[in-house]
PDB file of N, CA and C in Angstrom:
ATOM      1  N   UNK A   1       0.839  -1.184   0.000  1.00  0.00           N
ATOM      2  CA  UNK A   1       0.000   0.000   0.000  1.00  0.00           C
ATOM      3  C   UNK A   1       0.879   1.241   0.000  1.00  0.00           C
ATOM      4  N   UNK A   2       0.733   2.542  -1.176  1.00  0.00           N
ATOM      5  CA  UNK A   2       1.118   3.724  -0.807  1.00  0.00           C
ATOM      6  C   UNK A   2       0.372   4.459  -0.705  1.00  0.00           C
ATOM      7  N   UNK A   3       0.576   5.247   0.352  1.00  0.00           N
ATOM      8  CA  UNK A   3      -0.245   6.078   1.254  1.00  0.00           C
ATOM      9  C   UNK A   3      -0.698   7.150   0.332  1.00  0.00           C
ATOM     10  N   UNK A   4      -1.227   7.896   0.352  1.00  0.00           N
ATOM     11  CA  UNK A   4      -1.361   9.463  -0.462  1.00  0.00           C
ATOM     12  C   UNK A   4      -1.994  10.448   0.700  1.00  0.00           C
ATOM     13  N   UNK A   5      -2.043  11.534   0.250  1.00  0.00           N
ATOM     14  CA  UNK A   5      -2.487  12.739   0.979  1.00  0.00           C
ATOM     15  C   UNK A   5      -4.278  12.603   1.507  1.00  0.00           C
ATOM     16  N   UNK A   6      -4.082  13.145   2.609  1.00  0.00           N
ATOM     17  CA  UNK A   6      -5.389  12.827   3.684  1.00  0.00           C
ATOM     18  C   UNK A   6      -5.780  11.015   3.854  1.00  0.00           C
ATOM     19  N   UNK A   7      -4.687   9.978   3.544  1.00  0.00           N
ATOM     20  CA  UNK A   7      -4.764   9.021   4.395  1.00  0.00           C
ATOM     21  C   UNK A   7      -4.928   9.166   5.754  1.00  0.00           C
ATOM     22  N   UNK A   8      -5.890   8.170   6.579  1.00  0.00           N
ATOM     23  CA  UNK A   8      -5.717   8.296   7.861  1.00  0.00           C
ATOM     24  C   UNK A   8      -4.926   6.472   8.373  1.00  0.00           C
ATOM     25  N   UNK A   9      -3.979   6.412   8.885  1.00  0.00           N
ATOM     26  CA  UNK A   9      -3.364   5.160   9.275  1.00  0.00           C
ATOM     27  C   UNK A   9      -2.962   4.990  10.427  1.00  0.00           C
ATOM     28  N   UNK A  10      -3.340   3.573  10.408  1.00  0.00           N
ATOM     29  CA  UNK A  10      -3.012   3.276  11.768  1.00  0.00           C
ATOM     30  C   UNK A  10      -1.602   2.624  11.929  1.00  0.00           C
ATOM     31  N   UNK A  11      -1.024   2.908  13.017  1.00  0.00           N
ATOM     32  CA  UNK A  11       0.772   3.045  12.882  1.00  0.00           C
ATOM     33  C   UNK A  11       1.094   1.807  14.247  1.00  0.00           C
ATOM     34  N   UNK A  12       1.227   0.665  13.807  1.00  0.00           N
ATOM     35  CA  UNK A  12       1.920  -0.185  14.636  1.00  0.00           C
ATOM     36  C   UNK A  12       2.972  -0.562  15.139  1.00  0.00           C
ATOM     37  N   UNK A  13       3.088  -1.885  15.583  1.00  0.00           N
ATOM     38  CA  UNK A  13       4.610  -2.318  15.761  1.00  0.00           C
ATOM     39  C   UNK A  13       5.478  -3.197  14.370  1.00  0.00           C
ATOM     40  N   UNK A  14       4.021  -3.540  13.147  1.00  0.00           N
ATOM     41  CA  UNK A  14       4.395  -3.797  12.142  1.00  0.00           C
ATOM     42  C   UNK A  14       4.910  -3.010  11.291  1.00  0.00           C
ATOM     43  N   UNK A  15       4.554  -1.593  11.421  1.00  0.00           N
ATOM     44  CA  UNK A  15       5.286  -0.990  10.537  1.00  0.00           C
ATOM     45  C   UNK A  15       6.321  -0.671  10.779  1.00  0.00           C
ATOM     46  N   UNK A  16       7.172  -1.094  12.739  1.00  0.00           N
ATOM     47  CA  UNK A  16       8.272  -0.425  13.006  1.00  0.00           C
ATOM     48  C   UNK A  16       8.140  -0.783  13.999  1.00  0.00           C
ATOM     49  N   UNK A  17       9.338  -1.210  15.222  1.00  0.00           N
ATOM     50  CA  UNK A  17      10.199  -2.276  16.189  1.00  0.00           C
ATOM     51  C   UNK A  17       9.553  -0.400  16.867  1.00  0.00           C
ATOM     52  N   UNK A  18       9.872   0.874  17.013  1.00  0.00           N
ATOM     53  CA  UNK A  18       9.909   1.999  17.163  1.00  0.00           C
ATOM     54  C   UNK A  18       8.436   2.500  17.648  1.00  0.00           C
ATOM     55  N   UNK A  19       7.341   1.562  17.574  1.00  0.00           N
ATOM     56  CA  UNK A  19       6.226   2.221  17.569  1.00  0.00           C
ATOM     57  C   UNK A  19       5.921   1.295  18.961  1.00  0.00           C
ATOM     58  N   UNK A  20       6.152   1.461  20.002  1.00  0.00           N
ATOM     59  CA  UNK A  20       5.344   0.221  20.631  1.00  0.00           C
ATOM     60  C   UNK A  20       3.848   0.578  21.102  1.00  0.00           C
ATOM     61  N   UNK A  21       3.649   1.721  21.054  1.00  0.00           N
ATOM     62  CA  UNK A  21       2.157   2.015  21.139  1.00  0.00           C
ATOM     63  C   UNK A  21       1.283   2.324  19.928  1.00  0.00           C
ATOM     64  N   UNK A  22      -0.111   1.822  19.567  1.00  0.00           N
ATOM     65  CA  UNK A  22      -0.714   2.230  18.710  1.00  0.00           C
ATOM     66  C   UNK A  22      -1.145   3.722  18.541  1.00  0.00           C
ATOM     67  N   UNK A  23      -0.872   4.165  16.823  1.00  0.00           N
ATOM     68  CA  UNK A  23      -2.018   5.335  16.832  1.00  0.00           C
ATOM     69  C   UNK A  23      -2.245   5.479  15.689  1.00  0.00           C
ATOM     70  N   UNK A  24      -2.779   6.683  15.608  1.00  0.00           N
ATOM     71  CA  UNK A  24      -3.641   6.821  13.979  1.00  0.00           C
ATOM     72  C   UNK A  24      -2.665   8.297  13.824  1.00  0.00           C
ATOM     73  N   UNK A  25      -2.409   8.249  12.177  1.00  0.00           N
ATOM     74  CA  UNK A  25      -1.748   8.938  11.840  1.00  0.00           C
ATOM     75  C   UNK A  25      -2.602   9.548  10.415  1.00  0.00           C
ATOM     76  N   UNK A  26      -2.861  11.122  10.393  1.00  0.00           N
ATOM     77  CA  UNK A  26      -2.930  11.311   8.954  1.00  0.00           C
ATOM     78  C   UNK A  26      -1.715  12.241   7.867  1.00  0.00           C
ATOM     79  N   UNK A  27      -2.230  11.394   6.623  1.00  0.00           N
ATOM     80  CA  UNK A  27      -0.576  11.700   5.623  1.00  0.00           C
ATOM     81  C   UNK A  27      -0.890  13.189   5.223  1.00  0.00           C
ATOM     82  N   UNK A  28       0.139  13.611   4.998  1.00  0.00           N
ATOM     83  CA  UNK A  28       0.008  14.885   4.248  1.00  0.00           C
ATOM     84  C   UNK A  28       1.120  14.660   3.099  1.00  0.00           C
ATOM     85  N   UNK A  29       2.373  13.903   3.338  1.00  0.00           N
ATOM     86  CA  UNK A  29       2.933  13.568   2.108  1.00  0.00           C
ATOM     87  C   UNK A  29       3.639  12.195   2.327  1.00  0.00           C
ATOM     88  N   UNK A  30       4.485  11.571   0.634  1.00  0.00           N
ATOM     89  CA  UNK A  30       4.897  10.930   0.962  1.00  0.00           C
ATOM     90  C   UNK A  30       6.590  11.250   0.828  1.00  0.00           C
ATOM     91  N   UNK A  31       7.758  11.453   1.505  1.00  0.00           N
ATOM     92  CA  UNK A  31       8.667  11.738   1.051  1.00  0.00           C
ATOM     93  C   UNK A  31       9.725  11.148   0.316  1.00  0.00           C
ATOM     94  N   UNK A  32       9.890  11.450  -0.865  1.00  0.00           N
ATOM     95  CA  UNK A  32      10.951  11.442  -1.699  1.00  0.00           C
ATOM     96  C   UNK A  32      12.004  10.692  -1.733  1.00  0.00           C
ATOM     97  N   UNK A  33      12.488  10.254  -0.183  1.00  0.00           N
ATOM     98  CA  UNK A  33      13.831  10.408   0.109  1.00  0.00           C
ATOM     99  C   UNK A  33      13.952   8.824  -0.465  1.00  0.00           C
ATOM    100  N   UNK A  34      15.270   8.515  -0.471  1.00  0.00           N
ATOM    101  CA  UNK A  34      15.816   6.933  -0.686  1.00  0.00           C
ATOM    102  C   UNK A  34      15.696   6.180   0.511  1.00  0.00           C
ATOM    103  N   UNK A  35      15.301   5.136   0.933  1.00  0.00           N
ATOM    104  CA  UNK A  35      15.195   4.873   1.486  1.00  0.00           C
ATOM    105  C   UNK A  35      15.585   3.108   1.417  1.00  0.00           C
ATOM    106  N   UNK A  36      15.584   2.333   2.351  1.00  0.00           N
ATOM    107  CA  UNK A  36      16.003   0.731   1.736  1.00  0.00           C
ATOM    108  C   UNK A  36      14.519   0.486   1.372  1.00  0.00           C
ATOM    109  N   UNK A  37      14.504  -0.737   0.522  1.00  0.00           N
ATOM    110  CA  UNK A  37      13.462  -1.308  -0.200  1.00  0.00           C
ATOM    111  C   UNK A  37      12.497  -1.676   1.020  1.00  0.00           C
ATOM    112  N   UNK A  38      10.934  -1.091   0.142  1.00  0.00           N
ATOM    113  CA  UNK A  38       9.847  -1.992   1.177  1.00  0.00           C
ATOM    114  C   UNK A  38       9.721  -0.766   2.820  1.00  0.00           C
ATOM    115  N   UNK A  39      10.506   0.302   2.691  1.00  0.00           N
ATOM    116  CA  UNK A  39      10.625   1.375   3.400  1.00  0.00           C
ATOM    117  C   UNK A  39       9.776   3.018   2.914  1.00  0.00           C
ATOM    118  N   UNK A  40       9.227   3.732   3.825  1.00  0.00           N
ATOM    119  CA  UNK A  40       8.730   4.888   3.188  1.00  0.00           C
ATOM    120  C   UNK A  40       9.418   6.111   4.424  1.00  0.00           C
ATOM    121  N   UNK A  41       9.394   7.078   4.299  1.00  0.00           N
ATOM    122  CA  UNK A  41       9.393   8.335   5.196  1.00  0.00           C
ATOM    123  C   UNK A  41       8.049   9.174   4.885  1.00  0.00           C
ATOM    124  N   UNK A  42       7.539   9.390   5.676  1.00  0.00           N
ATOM    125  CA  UNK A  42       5.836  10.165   5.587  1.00  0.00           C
ATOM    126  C   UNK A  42       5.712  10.827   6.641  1.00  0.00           C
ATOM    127  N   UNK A  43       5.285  12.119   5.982  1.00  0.00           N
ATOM    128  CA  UNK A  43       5.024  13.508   6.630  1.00  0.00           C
ATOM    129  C   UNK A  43       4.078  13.539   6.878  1.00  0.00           C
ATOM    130  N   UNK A  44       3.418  13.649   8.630  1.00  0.00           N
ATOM    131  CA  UNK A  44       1.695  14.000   8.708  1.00  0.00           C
ATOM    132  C   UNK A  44       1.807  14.189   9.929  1.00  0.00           C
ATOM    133  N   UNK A  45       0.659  14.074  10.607  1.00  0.00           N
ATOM    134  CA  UNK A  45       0.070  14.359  11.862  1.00  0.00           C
ATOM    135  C   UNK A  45      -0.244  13.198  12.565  1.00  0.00           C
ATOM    136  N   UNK A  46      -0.117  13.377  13.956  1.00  0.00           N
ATOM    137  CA  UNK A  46      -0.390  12.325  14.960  1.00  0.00           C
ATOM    138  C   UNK A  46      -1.368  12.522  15.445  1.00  0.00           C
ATOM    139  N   UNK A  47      -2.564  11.841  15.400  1.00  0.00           N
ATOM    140  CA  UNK A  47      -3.843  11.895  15.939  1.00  0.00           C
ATOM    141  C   UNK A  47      -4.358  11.679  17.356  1.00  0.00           C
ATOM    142  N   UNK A  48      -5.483  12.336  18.291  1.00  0.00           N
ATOM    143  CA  UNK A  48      -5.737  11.592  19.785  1.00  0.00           C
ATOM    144  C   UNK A  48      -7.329  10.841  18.915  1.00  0.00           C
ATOM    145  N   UNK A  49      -7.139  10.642  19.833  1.00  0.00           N
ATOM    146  CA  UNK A  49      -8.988   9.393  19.774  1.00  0.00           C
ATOM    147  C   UNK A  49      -9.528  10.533  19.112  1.00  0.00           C
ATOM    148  N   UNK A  50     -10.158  11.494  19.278  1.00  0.00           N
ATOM    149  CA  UNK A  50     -11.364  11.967  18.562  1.00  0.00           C
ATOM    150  C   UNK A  50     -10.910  12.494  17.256  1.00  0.00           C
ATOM    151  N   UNK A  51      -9.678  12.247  17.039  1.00  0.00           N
ATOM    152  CA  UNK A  51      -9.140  12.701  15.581  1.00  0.00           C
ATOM    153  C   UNK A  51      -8.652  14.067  15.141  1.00  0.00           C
ATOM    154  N   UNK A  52      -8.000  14.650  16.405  1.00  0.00           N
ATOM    155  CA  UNK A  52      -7.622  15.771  16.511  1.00  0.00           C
ATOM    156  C   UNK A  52      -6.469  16.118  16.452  1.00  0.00           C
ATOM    157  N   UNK A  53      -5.478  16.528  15.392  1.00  0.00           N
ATOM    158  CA  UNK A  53      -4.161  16.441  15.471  1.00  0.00           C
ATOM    159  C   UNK A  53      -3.100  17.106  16.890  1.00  0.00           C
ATOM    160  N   UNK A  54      -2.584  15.949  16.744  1.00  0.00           N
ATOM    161  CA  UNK A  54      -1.701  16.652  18.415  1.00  0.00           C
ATOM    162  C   UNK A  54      -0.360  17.060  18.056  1.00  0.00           C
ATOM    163  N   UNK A  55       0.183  16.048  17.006  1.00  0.00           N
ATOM    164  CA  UNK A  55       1.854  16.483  16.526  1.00  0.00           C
ATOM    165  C   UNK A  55       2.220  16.101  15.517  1.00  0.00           C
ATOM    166  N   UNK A  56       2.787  17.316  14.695  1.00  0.00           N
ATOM    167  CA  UNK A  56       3.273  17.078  13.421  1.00  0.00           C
ATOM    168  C   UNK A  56       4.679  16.053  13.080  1.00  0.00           C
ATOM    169  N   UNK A  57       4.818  15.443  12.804  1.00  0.00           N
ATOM    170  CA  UNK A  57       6.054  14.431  12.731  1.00  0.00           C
ATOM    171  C   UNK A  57       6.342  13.584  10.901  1.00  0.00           C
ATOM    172  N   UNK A  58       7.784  13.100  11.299  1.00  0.00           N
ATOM    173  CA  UNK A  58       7.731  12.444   9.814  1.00  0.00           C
ATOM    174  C   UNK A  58       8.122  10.897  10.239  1.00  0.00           C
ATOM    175  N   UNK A  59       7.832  10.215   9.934  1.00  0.00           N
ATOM    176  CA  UNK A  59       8.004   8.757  10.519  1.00  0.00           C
ATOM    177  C   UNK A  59       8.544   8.074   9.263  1.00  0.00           C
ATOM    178  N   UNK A  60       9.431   7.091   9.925  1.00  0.00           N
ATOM    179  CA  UNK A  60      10.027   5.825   8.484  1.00  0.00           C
ATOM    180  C   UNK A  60       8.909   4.509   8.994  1.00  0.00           C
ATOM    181  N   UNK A  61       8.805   4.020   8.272  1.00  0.00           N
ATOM    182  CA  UNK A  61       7.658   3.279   7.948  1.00  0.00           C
ATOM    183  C   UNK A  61       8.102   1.874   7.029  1.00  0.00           C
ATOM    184  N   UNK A  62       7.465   0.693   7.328  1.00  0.00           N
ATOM    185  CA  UNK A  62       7.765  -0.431   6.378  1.00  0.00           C
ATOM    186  C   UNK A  62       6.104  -0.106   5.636  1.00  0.00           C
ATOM    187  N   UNK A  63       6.615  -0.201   4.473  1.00  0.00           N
ATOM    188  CA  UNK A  63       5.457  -0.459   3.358  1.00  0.00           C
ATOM    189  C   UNK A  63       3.977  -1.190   4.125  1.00  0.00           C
ATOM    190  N   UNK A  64       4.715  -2.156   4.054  1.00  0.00           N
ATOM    191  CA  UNK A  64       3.972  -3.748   4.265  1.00  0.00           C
ATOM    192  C   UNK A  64       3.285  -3.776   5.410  1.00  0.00           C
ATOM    193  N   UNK A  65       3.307  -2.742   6.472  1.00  0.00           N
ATOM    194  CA  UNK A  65       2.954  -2.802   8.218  1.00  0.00           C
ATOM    195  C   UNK A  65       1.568  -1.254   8.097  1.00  0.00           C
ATOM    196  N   UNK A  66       1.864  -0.847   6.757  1.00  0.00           N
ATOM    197  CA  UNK A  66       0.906   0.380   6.696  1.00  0.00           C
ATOM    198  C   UNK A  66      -1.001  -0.282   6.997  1.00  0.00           C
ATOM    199  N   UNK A  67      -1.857   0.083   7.514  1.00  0.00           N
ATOM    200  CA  UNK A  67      -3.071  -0.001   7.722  1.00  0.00           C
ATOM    201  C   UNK A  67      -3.966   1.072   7.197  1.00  0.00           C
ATOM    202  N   UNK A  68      -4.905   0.904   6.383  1.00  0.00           N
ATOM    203  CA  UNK A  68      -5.326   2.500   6.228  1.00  0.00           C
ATOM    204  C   UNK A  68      -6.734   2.496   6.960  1.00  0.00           C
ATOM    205  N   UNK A  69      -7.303   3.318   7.844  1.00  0.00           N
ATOM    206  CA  UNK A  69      -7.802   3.390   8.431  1.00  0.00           C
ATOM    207  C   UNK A  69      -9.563   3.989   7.491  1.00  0.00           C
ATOM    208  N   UNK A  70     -10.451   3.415   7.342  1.00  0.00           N
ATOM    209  CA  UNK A  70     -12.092   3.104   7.117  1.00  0.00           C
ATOM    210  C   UNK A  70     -12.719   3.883   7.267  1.00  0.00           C
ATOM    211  N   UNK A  71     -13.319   3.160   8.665  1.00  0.00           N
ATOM    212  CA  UNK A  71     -14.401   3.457   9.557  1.00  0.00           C
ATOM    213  C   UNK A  71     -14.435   4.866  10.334  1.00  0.00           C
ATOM    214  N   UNK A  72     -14.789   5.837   9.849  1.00  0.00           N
ATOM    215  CA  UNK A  72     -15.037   6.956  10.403  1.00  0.00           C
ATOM    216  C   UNK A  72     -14.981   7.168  12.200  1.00  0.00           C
ATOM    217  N   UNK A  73     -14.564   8.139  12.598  1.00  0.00           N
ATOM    218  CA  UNK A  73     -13.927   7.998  14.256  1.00  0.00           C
ATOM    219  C   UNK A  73     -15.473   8.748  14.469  1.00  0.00           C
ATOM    220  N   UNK A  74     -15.900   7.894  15.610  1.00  0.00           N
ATOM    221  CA  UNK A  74     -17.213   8.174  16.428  1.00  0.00           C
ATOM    222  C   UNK A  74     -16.911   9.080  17.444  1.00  0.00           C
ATOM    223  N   UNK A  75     -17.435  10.322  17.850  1.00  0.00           N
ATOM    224  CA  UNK A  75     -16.823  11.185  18.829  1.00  0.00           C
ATOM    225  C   UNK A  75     -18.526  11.396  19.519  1.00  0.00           C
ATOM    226  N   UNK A  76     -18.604  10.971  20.730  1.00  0.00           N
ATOM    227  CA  UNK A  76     -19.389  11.127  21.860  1.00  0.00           C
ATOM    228  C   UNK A  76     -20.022  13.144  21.606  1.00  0.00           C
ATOM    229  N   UNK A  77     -21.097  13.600  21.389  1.00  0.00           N
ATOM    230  CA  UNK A  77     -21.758  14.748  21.747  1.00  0.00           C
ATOM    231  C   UNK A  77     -21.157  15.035  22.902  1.00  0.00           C
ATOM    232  N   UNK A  78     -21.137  16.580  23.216  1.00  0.00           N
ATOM    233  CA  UNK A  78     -20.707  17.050  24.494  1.00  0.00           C
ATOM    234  C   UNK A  78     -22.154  17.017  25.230  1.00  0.00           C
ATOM    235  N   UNK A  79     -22.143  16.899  26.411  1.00  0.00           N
ATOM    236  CA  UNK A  79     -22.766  16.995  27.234  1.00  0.00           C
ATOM    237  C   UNK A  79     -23.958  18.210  27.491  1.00  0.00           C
ATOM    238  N   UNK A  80     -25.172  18.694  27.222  1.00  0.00           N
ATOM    239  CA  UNK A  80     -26.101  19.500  27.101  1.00  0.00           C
ATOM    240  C   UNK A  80     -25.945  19.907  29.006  1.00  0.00           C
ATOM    241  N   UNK A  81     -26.227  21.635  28.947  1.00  0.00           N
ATOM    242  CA  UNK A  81     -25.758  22.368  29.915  1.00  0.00           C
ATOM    243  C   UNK A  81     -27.265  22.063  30.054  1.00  0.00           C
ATOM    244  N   UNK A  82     -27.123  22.119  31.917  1.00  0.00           N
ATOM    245  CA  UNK A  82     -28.697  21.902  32.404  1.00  0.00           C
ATOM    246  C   UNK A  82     -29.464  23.098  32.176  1.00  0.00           C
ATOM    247  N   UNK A  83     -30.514  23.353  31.665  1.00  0.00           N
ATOM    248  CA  UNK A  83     -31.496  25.004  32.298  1.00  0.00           C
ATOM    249  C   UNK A  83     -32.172  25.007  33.835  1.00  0.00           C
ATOM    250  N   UNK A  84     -31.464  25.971  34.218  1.00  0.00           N
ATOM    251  CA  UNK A  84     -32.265  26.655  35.501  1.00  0.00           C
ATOM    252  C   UNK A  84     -33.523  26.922  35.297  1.00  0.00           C
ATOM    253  N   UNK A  85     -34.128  26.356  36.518  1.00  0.00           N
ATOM    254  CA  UNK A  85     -35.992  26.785  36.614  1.00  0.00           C
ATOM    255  C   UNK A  85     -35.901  27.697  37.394  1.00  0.00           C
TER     256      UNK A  85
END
């Protein structure tokens, strides 16, 4: 899989020994650079749960460990303020 612009992915320990926690990442590019085979460098954002970017970063990446992420992120309504009687 290559990624393209406004991918949203999910970033494991398959794509990298470096990741030991899961998250969702969206692409903004893919970079250029040389890299060894079956390898990418990708420019984007690091996502929290409701899909809100927290940090811009560029990550090396195995091809083969990329996930692209579907299912639209469900974010809970805020909470309705009580009215005073």
């Amino acid at each position: 899989m290559t990624p393209r612009a406004g991918d949203v992915l999910r970033i494991t320990r398959a794509c990298s020994v470096q990741f030991l926690r899961p998250f969702r990442f969206r692409v903004i590019r893919v970079l250029d650079w040389h890299t060894y085979h079956g390898w990418l460098w990708i420019d984007g954002y690091q996502l929290n749960s409701a899909g809100d970017a927290t940090a811009r970063r560029s990550i090396f990446v195995m091809r083969g460990g990329l996930v692209k992420v579907t299912a639209p992120v469900i974010v809970q309504p805020a909470a309705r303020p009580r009215r005073s009687r």
